[in-house]
Each structure stands twice: as C-alpha cells, then as structure tokens.
Protein backbone atom coordinates (compact mmCIF):
# COMPACT_ATOMS: atom_id res chain seq x y z
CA UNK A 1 196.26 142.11 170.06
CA UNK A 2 197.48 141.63 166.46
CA UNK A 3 194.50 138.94 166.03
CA UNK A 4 192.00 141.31 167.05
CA UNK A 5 193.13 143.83 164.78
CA UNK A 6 193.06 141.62 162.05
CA UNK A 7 189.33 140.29 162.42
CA UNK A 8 188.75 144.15 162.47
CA UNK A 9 190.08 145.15 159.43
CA UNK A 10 188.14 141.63 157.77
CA UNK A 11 184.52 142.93 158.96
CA UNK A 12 185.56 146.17 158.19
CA UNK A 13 186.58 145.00 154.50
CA UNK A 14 183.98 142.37 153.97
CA UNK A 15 180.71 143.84 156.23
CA UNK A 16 178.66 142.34 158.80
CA UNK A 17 176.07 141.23 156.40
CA UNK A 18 178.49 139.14 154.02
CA UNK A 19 179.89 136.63 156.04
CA UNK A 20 181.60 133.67 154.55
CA UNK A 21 180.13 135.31 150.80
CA UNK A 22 183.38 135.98 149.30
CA UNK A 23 183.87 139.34 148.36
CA UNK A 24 181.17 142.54 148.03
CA UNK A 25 180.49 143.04 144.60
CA UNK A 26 180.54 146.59 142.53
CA UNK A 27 177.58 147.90 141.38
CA UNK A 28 178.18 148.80 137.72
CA UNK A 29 178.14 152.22 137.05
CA UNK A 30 174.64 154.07 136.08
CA UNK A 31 174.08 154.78 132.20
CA UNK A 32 174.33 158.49 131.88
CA UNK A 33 171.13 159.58 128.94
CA UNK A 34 172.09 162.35 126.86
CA UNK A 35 170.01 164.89 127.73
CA UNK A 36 167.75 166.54 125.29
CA UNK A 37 168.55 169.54 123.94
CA UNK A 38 166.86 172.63 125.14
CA UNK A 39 163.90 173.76 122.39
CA UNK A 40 164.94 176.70 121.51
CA UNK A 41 168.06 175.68 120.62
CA UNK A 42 166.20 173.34 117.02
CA UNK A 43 164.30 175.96 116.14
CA UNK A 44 166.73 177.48 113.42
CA UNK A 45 167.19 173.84 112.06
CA UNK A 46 163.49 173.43 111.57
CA UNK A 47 162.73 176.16 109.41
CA UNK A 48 164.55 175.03 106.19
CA UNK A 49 162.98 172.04 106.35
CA UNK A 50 159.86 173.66 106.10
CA UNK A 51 160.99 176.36 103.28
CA UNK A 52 161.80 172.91 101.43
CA UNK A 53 158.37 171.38 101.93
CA UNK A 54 156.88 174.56 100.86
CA UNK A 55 158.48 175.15 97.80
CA UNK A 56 158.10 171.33 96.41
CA UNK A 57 154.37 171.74 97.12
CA UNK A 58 154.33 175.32 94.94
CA UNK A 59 156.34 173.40 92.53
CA UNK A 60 153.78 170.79 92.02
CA UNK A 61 150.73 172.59 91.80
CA UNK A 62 152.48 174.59 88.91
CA UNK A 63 153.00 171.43 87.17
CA UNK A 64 149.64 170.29 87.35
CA UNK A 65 147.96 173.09 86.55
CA UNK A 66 150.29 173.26 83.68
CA UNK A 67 149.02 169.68 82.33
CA UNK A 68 145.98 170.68 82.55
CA UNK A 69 146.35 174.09 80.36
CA UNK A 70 148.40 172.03 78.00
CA UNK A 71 145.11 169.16 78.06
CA UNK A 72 142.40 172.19 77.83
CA UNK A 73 144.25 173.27 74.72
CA UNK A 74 144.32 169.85 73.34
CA UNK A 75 140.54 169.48 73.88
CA UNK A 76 139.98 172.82 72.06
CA UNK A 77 141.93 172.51 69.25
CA UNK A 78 140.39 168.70 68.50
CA UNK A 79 137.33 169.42 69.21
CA UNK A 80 137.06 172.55 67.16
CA UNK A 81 138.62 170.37 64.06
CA UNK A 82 135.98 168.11 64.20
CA UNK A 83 133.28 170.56 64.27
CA UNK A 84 134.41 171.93 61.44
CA UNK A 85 134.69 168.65 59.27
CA UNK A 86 132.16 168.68 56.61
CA UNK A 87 129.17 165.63 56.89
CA UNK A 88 130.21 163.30 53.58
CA UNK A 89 128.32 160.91 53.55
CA UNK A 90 124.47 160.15 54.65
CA UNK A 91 122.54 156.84 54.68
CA UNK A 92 118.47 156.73 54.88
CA UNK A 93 117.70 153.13 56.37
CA UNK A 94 113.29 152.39 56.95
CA UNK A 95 110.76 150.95 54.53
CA UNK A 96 110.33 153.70 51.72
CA UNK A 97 107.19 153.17 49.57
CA UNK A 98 106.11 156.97 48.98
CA UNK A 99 109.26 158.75 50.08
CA UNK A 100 112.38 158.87 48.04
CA UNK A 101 115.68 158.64 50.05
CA UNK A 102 117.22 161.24 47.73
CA UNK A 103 114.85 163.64 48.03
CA UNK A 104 115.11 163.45 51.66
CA UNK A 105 118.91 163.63 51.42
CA UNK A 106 118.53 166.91 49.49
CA UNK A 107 116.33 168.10 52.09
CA UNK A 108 118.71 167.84 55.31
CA UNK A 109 121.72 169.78 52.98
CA UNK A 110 120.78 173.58 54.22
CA UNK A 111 121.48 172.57 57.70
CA UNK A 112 124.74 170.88 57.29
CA UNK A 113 126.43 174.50 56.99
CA UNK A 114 127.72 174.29 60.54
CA UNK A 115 130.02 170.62 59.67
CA UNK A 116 129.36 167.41 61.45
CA UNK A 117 128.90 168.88 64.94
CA UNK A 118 127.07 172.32 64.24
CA UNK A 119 124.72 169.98 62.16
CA UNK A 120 120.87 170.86 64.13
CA UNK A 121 119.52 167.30 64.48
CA UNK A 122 116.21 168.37 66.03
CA UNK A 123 116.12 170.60 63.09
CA UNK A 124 116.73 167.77 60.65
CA UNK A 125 113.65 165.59 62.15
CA UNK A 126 110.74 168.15 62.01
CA UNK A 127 111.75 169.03 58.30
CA UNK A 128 111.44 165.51 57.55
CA UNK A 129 108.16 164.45 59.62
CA UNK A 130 106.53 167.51 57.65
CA UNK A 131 106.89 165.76 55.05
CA UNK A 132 103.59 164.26 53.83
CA UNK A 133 104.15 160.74 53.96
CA UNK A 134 106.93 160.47 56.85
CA UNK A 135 105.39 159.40 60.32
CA UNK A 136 108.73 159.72 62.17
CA UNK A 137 111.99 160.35 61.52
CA UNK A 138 115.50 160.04 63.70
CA UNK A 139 118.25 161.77 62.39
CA UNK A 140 121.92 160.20 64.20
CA UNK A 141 125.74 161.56 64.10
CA UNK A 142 128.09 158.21 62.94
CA UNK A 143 131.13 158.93 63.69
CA UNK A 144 133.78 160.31 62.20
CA UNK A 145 131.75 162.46 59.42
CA UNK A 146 127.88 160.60 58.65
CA UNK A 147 124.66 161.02 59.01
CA UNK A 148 122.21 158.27 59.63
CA UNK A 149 118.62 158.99 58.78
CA UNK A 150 115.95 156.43 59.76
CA UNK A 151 111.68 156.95 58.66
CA UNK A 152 108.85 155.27 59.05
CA UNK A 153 106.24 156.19 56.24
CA UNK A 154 102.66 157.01 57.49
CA UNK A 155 100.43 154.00 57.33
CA UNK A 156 97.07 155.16 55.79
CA UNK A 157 94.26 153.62 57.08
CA UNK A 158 91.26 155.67 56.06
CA UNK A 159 90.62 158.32 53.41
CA UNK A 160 89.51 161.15 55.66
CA UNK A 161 86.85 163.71 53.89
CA UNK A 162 87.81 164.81 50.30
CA UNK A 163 91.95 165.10 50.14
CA UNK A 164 93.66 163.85 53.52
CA UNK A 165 93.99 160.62 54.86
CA UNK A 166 94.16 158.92 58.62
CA UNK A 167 97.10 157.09 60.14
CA UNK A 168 96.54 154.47 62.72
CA UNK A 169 96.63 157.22 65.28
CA UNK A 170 93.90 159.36 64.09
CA UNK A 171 96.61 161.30 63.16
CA UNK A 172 95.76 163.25 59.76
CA UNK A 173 97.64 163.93 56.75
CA UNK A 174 97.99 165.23 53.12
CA UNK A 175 99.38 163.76 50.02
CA UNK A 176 99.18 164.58 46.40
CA UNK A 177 98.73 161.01 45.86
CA UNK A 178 95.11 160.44 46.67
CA UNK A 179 94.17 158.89 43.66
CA UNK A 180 96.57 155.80 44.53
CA UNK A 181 93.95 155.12 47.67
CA UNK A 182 91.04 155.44 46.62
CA UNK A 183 89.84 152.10 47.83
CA UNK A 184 90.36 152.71 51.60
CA UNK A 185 87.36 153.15 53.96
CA UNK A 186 85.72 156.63 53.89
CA UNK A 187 85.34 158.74 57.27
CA UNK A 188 83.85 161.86 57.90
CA UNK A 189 83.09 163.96 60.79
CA UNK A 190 83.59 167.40 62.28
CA UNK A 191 86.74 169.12 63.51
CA UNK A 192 89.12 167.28 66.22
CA UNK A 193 86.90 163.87 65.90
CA UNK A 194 89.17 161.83 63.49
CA UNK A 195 91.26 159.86 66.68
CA UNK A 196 87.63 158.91 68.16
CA UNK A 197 86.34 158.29 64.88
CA UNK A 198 89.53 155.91 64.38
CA UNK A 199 89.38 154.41 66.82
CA UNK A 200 85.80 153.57 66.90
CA UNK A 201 86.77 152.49 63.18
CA UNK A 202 88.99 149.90 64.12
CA UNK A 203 86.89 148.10 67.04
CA UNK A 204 83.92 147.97 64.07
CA UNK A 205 86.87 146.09 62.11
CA UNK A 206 86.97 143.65 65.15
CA UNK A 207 83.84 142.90 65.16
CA UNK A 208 82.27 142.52 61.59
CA UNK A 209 85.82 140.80 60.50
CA UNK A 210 84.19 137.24 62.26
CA UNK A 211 81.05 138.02 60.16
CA UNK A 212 82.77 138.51 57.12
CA UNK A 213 81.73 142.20 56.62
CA UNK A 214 83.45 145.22 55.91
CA UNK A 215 83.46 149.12 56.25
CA UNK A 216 83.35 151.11 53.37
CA UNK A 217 82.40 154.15 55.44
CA UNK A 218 81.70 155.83 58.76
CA UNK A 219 80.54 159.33 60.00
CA UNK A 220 79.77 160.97 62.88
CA UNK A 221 77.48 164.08 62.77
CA UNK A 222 77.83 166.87 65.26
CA UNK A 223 75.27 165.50 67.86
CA UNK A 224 78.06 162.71 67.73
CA UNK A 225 75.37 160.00 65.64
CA UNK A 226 77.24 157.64 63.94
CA UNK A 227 76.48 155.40 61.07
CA UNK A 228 78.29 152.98 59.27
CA UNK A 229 77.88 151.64 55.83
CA UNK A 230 79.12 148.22 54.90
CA UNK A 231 80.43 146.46 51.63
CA UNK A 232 77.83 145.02 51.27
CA UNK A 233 75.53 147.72 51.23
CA UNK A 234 74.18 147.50 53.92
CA UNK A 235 73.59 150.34 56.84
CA UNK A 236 74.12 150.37 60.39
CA UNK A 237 72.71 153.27 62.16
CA UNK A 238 74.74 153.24 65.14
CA UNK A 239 73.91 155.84 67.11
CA UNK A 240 76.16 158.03 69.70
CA UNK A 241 76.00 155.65 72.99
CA UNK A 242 76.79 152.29 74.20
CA UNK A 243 78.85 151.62 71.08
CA UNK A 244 80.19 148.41 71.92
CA UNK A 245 77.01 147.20 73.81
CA UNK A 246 74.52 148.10 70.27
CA UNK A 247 77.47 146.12 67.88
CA UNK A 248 77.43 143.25 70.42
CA UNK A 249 73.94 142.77 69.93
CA UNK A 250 74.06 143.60 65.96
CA UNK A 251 76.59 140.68 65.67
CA UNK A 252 74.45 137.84 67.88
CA UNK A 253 71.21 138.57 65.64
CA UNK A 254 73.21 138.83 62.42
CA UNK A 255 74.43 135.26 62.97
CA UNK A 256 71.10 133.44 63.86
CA UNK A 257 68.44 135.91 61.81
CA UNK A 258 70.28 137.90 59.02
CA UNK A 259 72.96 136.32 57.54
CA UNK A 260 71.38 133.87 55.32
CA UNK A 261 69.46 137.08 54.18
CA UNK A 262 72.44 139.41 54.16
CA UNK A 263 71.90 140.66 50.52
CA UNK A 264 68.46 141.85 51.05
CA UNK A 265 68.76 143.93 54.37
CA UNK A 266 68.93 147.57 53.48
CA UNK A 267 69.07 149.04 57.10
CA UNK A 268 69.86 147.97 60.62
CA UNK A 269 68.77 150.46 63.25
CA UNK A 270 70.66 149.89 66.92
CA UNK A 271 69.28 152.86 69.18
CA UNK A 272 67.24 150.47 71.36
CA UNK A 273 67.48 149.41 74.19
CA UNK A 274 66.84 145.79 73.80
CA UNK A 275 67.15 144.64 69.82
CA UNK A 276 67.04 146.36 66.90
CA UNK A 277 65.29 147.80 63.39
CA UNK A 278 65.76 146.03 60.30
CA UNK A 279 64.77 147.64 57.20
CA UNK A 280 65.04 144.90 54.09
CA UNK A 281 65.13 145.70 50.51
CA UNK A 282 61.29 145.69 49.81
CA UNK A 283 59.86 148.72 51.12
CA UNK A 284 56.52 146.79 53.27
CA UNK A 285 59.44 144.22 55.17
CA UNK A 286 60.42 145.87 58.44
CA UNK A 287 61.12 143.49 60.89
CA UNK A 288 61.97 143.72 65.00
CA UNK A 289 64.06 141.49 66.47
C-alpha cells in the first residue's frame, strides 16, 4: 500500500506527460504594460505647451518686422542723402570739332537743381541734340556725384538749299557756320524729300566714284525728275524711274564711248528705254548711243 501511494503522489507531482523529464518548469511571470493614461486626464498639461509655442512665434514676428522698420529707415535716410548731394564734377568724352565741351557743360547746369539723383537725364539729352551740330548725345550718372556726357557731332554730307545742311541720314540741320562748307555737294528738292534725295545721293557716289566723277549737285523737282550735275560739268538728266537701271547703263557707255571725250560732253539724257542722249559742247553734235 505505501508503494502505491507513493507512485501517486510522483504522477501527481511530476504529470503524466513528463515522464523521466526531471522536473515541470515555471512559466515566468507575464510583463504587466503600464497602461496609458486616460485622455482627458493630459489635456491640462498640453495647453502650456501650446501658450509657449504661441508666444515665441508673436515674439518673432515682432522682431522681424522690427528689422525691417529699422532697414526701411536706413534706406530712407541714405537714399535721401544722396539725392541731395550736389553733381561736382562732369566729363564730355566724343570727337568735338564744332561743339565746345564747355559750352555744353554750361548748358546741362539749370537741371542739376534737384542734386545727383533729381538730375532729369532725358532732359539733359534733348537740350543737347538741339543743339545744331550734336547728332546724339547720352547723358550717364557715375557714381558717387558725376556726370558723364558722351556726343557725336553731325556729319554733314550735303549743303541742303541755301542755309541747312544733310547728315548721312537725310536728317537736316542748321548751323551758323555755313560758310566753313561751302564746298560740299548741293541738293535741292521740295519738302520731306531730303532722306530720298540722300540716299539716292550716295548710290550716285557708288557709281561715278569707279569713273572718277563727282557730284557737285542734285535736285529733284516736284514731278520727282532728277538731275545731277557733275564736277566736271557735265549733266545727267536722270529722270524719276528706274534709277539704278538708267546709271547702270550711263556708266557701261561712259567707259567704252565718252570718257576719252569727257571734257566736251555737255549733257547726258537717260529717260530711254534702251541708251541714251548725249549733248556735246558744239551745239550741231548730238549723238545716240
């Protein structure tokens, strides 16, 4: 009896499953998690974290907008000092022939009233291209307190009727000097034809230069005829079409017919349609060609 009891109380204390497996380990214990706490119960320790967000933010826009006042008021203050700083010195740069760079210095004073910023620029430059003899003019600030004036003189290249002269543009112009160029080429038309005239002035150039001739004058009437009268003496009646085509044509019989009788031509008529009119210095020789 005692050995029966005794194998009972050993499956009893070891189990049926663990048989000759020493004894039944412990599980260990389960890890308790804190629980979390409920959420109304962090809502009063949120909001003065916010308060202090907040007021940093409110803190830092003041600053910056502070800077900036303090900047803005910088700006002003220089900026009005410099307007207010009197132009001392101005320099005329460009190749002066008629023009003296005092004169034009004297000129741009009046509108320096307003210092080196108030100074009208735009102002400056149409005073000076009225001028008779300035083509263009730039006026520049130079820092801290200059002006910097640069011309360029009009380039006469035709007298144009009895007191004003042509620039390279057509463009006209007026100048108490006249007398001075006397010896530039003559031209003459109507109202609003000196750029045509010009121009038609210089392609004659390019053409008679190969032939060693040269324009003394050239006029356009107001049926738009044009004639041309050489160095030499001699006359082209033009005419008011095919311009190029007619001085062409002049140039190809001047160099095989005319040339070697240059000084005794008188006239050359162009308005044909094939060849031309030449009219020579004795009245009954008028040839065809």
């Amino acid at each position: 009896m005692g050995s029966a009891k005794s194998r009972f109380s050993l499956k009893t204390l070891f189990g049926a499953g663990h048989r000759g497996q020493g004894p039944v380990r412990k599980k260990p214990p389960l890890k308790r998690t804190a629980r979390k706490p409920a959420q109304g119960a962090t809502r009063n320790t949120a909001v003065p974290a916010e308060d202090s967000g907040s007021s940093h933010a409110w803190l830092n826009r003041m600053l910056i907008l502070l800077g900036t006042g303090v900047v803005l008021v910088a700006a002003t203050k220089g900026f009005i000092s410099v307007q207010s700083v009197p132009v001392q010195r101005i320099t005329v740069t460009g190749e002066l022939e008629h023009t003296q760079a005092e004169a034009l210095q004297d000129m741009v004073q009046p509108s320096l009233v307003g210092g080196f910023l108030g100074a009208d620029l735009q102002q400056m430059r149409r005073q000076l291209e009225a001028l008779p003899w300035i083509y263009e003019a730039t006026v520049r600030r130079k820092w801290p307190n200059a002006l910097e004036i640069s011309v360029v003189e009009q380039l006469p290249i035709a007298r144009w009727g009895r007191n004003a002269f042509l620039n390279h543009e057509g463009g006209i112009f007026h100048s108490n000097k006249s007398g001075d160029w006397e010896s530039l080429p003559l031209l003459t038309g109507p109202e609003g034809t000196a750029q045509s005239l010009m121009a038609k002035y210089q392609r004659l150039v390019e053409i008679l230069a190969p032939l060693n001739l040269s324009v003394t004058q050239l006029s356009v009437d107001e049926r738009g005829q044009m004639e041309a009268v050489l160095a030499q003496g001699m006359a082209l009646i033009v005419g008011s079409d095919d311009f190029l085509v007619r001085m062409h044509r002049f140039a190809v019989v001047y160099r095989s017919e005319l040339a070697a009788r240059k000084s005794d031509v008188v006239r050359v008529d162009l308005r044909y349609e094939s060849g031309i009119a030449v009219a020579f210095s004795e009245p009954s020789q008028v040839a065809g060609l």
